[in-house]
C-alpha atoms as a PDB file:
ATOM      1  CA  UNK A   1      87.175 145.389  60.712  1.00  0.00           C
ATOM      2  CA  UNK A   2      89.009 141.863  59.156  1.00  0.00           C
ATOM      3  CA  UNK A   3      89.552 139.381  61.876  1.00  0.00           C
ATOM      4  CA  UNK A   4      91.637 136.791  60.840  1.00  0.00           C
ATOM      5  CA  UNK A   5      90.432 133.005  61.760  1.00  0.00           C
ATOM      6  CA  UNK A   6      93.355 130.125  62.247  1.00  0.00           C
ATOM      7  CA  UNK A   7      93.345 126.487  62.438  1.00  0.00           C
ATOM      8  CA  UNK A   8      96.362 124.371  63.020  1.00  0.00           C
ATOM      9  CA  UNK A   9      95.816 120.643  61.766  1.00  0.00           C
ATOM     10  CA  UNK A  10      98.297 117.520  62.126  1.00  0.00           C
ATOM     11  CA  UNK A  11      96.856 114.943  59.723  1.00  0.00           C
ATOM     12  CA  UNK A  12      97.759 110.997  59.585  1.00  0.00           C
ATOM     13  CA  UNK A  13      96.490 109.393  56.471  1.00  0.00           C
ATOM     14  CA  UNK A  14      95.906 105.882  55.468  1.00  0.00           C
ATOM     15  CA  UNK A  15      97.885 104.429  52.926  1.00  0.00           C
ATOM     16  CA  UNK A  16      97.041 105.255  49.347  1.00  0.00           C
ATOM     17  CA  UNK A  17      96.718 101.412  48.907  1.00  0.00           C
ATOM     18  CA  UNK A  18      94.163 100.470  51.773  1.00  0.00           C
ATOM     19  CA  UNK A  19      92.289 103.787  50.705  1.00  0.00           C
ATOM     20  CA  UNK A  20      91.554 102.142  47.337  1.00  0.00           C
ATOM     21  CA  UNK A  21      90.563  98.763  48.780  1.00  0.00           C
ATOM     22  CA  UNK A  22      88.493 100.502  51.685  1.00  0.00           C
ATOM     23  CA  UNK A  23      86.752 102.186  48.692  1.00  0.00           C
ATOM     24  CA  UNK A  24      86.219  99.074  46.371  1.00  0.00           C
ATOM     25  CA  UNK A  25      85.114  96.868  49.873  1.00  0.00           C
ATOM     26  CA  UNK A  26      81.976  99.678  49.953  1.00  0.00           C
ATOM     27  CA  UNK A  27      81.205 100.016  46.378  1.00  0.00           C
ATOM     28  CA  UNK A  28      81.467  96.489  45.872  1.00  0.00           C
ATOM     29  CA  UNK A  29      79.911  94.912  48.970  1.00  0.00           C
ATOM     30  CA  UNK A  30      77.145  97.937  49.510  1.00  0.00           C
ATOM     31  CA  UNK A  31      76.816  99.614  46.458  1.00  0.00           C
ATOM     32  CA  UNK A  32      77.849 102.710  48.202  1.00  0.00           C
ATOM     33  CA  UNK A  33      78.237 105.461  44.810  1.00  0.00           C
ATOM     34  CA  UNK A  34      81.902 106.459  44.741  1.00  0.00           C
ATOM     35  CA  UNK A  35      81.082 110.328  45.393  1.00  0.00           C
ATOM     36  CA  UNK A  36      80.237 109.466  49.210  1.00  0.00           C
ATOM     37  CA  UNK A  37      83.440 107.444  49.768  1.00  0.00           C
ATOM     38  CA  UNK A  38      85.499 109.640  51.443  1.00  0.00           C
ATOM     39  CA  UNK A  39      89.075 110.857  49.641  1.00  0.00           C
ATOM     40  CA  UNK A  40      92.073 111.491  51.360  1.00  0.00           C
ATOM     41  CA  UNK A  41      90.767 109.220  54.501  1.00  0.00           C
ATOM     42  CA  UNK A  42      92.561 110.378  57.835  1.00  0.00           C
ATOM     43  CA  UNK A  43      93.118 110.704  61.079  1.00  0.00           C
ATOM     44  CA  UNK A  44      93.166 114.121  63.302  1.00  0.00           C
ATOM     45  CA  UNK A  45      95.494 113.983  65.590  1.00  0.00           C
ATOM     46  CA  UNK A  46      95.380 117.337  66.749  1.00  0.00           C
ATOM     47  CA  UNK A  47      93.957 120.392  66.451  1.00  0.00           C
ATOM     48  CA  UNK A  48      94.814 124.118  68.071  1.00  0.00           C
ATOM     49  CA  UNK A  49      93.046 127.447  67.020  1.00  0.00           C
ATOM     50  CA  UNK A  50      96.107 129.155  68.044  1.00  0.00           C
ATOM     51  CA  UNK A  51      99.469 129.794  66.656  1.00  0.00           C
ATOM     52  CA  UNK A  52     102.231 127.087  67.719  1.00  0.00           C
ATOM     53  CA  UNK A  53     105.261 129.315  67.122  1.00  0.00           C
ATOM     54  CA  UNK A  54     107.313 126.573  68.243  1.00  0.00           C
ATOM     55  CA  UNK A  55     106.012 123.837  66.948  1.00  0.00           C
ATOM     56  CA  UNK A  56     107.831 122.532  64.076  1.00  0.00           C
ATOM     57  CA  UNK A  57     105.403 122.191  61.367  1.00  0.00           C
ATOM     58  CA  UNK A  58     106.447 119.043  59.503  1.00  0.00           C
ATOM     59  CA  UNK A  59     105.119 116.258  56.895  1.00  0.00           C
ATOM     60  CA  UNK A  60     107.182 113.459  57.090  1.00  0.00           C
ATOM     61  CA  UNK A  61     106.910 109.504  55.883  1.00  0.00           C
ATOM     62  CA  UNK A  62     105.641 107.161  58.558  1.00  0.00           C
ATOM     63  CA  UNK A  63     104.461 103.582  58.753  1.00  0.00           C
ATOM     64  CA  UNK A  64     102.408 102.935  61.652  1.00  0.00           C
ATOM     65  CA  UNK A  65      99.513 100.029  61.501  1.00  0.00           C
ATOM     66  CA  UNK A  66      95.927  99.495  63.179  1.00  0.00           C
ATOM     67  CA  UNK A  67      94.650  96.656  64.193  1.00  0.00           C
ATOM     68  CA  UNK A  68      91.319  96.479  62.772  1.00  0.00           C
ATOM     69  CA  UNK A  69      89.985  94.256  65.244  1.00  0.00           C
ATOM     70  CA  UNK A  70      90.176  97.235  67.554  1.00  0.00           C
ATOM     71  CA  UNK A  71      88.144  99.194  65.653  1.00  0.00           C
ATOM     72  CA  UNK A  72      84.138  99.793  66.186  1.00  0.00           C
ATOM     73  CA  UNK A  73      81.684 101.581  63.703  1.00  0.00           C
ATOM     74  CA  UNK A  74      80.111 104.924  64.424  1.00  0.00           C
ATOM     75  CA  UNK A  75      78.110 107.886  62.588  1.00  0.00           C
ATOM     76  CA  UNK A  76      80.305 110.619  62.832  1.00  0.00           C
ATOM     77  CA  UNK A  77      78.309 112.961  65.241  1.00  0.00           C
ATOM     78  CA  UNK A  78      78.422 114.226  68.733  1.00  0.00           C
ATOM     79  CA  UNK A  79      77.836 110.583  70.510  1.00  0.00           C
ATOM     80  CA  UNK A  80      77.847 108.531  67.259  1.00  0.00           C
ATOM     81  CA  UNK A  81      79.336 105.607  69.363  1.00  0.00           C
ATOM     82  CA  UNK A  82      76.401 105.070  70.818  1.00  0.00           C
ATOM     83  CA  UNK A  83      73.127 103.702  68.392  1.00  0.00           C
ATOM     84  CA  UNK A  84      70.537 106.614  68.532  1.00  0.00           C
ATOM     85  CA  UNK A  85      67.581 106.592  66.543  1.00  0.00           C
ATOM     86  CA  UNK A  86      68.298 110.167  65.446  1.00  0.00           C
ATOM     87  CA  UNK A  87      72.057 109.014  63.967  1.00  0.00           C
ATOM     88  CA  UNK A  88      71.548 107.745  60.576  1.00  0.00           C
ATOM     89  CA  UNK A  89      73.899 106.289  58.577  1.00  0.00           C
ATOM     90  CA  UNK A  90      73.104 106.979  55.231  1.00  0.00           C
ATOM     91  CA  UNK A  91      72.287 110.200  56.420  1.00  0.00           C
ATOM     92  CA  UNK A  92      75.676 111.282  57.978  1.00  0.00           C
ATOM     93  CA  UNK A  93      79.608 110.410  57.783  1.00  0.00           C
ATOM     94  CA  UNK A  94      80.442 107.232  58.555  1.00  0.00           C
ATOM     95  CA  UNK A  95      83.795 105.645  59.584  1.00  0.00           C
ATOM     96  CA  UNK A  96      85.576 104.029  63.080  1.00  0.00           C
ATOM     97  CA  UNK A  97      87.288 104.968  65.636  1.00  0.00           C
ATOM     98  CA  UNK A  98      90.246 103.538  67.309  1.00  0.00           C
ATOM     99  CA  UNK A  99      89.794 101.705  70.737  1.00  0.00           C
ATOM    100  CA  UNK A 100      92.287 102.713  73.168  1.00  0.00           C
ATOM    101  CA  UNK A 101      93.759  98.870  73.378  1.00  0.00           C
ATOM    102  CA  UNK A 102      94.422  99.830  68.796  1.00  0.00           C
ATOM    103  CA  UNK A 103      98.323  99.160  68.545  1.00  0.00           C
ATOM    104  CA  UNK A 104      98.802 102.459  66.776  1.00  0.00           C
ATOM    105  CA  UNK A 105      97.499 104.293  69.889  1.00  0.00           C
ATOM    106  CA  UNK A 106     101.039 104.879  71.331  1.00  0.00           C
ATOM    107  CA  UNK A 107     102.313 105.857  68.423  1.00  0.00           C
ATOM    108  CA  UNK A 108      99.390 107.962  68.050  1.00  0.00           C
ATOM    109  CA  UNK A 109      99.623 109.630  70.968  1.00  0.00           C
ATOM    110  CA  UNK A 110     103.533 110.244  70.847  1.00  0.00           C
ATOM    111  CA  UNK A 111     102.774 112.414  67.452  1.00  0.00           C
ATOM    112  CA  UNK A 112      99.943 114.028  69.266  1.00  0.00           C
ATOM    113  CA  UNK A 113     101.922 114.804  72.575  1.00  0.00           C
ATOM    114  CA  UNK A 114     104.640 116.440  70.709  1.00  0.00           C
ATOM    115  CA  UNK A 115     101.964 119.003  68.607  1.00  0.00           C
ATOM    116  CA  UNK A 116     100.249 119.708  72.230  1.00  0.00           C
ATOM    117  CA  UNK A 117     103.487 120.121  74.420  1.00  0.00           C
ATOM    118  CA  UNK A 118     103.515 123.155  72.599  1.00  0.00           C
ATOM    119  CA  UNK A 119     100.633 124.920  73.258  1.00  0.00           C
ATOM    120  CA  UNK A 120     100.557 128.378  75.772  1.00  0.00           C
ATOM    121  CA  UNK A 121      98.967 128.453  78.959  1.00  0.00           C
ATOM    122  CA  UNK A 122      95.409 129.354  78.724  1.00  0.00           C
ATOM    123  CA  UNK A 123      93.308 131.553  80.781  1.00  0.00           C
ATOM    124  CA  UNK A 124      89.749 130.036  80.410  1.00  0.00           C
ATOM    125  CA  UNK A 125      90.339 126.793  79.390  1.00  0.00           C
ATOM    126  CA  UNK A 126      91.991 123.535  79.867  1.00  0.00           C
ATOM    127  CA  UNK A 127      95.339 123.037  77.712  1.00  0.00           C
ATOM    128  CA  UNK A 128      95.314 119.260  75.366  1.00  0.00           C
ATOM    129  CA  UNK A 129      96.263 116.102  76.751  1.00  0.00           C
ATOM    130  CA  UNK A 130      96.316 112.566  75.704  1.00  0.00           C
ATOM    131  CA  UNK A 131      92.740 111.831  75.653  1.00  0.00           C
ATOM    132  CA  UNK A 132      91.290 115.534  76.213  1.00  0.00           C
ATOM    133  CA  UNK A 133      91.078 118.479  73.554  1.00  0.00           C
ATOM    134  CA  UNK A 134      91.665 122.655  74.224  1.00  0.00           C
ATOM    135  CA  UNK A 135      89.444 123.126  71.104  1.00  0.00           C
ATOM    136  CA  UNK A 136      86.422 121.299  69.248  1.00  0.00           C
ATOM    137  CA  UNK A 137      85.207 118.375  70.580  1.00  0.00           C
ATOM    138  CA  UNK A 138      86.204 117.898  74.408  1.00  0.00           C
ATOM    139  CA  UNK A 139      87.163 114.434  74.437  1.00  0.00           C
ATOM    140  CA  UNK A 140      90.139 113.356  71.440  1.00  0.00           C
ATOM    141  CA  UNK A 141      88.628 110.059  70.099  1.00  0.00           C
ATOM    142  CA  UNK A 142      90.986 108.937  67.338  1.00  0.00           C
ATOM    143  CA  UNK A 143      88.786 108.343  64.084  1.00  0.00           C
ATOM    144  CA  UNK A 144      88.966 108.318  60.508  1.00  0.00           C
ATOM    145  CA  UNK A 145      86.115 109.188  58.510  1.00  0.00           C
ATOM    146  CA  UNK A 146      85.467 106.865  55.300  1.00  0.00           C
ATOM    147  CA  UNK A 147      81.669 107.672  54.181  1.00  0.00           C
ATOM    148  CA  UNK A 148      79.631 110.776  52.905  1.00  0.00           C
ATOM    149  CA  UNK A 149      76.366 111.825  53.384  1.00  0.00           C
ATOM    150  CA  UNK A 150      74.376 110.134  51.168  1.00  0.00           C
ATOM    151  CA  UNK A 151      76.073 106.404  51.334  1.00  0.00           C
ATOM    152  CA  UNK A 152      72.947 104.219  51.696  1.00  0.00           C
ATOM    153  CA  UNK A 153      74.313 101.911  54.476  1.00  0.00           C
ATOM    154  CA  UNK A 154      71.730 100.233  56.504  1.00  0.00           C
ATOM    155  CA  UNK A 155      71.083 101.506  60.358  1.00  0.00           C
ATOM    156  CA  UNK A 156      72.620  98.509  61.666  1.00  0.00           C
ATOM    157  CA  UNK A 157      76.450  99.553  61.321  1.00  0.00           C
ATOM    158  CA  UNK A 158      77.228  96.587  63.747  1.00  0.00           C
ATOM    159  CA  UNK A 159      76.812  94.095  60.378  1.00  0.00           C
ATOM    160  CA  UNK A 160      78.796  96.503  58.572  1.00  0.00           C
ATOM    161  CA  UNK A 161      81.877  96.572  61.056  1.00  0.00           C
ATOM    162  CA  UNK A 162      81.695  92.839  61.455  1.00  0.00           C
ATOM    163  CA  UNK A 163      81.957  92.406  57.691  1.00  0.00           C
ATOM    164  CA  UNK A 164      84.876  95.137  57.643  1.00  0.00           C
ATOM    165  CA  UNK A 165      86.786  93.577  60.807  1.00  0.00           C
ATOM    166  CA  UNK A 166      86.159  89.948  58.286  1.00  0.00           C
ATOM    167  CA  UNK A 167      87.682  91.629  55.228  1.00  0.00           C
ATOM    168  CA  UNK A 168      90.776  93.981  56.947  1.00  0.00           C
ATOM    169  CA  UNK A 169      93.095  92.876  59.450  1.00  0.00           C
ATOM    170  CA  UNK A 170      95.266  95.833  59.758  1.00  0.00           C
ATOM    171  CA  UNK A 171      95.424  99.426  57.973  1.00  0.00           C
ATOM    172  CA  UNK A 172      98.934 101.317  57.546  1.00  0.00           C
ATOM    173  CA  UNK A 173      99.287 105.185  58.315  1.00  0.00           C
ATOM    174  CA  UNK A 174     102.065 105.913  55.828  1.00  0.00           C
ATOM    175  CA  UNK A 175     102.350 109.863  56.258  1.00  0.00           C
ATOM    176  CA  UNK A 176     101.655 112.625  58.240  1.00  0.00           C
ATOM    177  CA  UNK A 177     100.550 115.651  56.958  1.00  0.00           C
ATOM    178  CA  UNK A 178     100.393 119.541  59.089  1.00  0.00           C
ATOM    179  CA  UNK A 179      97.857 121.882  57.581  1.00  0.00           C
ATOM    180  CA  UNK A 180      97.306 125.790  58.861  1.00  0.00           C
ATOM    181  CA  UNK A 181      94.754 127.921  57.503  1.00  0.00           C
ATOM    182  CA  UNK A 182      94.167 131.468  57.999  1.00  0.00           C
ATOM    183  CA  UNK A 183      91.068 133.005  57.073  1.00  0.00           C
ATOM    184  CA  UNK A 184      89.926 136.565  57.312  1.00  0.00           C
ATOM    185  CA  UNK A 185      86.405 137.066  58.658  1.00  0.00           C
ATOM    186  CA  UNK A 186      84.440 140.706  57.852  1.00  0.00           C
END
């Protein structure tokens, strides 16, 4: 019996632009091989595992910018925000996440609010809010992924944001992007 499998994604990407000099700032300054920089670097907004018949599924044009100042390092893993000796960087995804005092958190959250505003009630579980997720991980922590497995960065990421924060003093958003995928599982 086929069981079909869906995934609703709203997507904010960086500019094309920033992506190219994010990508040259690794290579150049780390020697980071261009097959672990990440392509198509964005930002999940949200994410449902349920049909939102309601919502209206749209990719539109936007210009919203970060502050990069407001930014912190992190291996992308459950609790990557916190140095472990188990989280290593050349040996998972790297990128940063978004303090909650980033300028492009309100807008960030207005996109967000009006994907989750149009979830259904459900039974065993707690519906999205601002800063809390129905499905994956249960805490939304805004975060773009830039690195690869593979990427050869040093376990000290704190020298690594510090030289990022030096080089970048804001990012643009300029689009938003809504995926859905439907896949059928034996």
């Amino acid at each position: 019996m086929a069981v079909n499998s869906y995934s609703l994604f709203v997507l904010l990407y960086l500019d094309f632009d920033d992506q190219k000099e994010i990508s040259d700032f690794f290579s150049i300054n780390y020697g980071v091989p261009t097959d672990c920089i990440e392509r198509g670097m964005h930002l999940t907004l949200y994410h449902s595992r349920r049909k939102l018949p309601y919502y209206q599924k749209k990719q539109s044009l936007v210009s919203i910018e970060l502050n990069v100042s407001e930014t912190r390092f992190m291996v992308l893993a459950p609790g990557g925000e916190n140095p472990r000796t188990n989280l290593i960087p050349s040996k998972g995804s790297v990128g940063i996440r978004l303090t909650k005092r980033n300028i492009a958190i309100t807008d960030i959250l207005e996109i967000r609010r009006d994907a989750y505003k149009h979830e259904p009630t459900f039974k065993d579980r707690k519906n999205s809010s601002d800063w809390r997720n129905a499905f994956g991980a249960p805490r939304f922590q805004p975060h773009i992924k830039f690195l690869r497995p593979g990427n050869g960065l040093d376990y000290n990421l704190t020298t690594v944001g510090a030289a990022f924060r030096e080089s970048f003093q804001c990012l643009k958003f300029s689009k938003i992007v809504v995926k859905e995928y439907v896949s059928k599982k034996q």
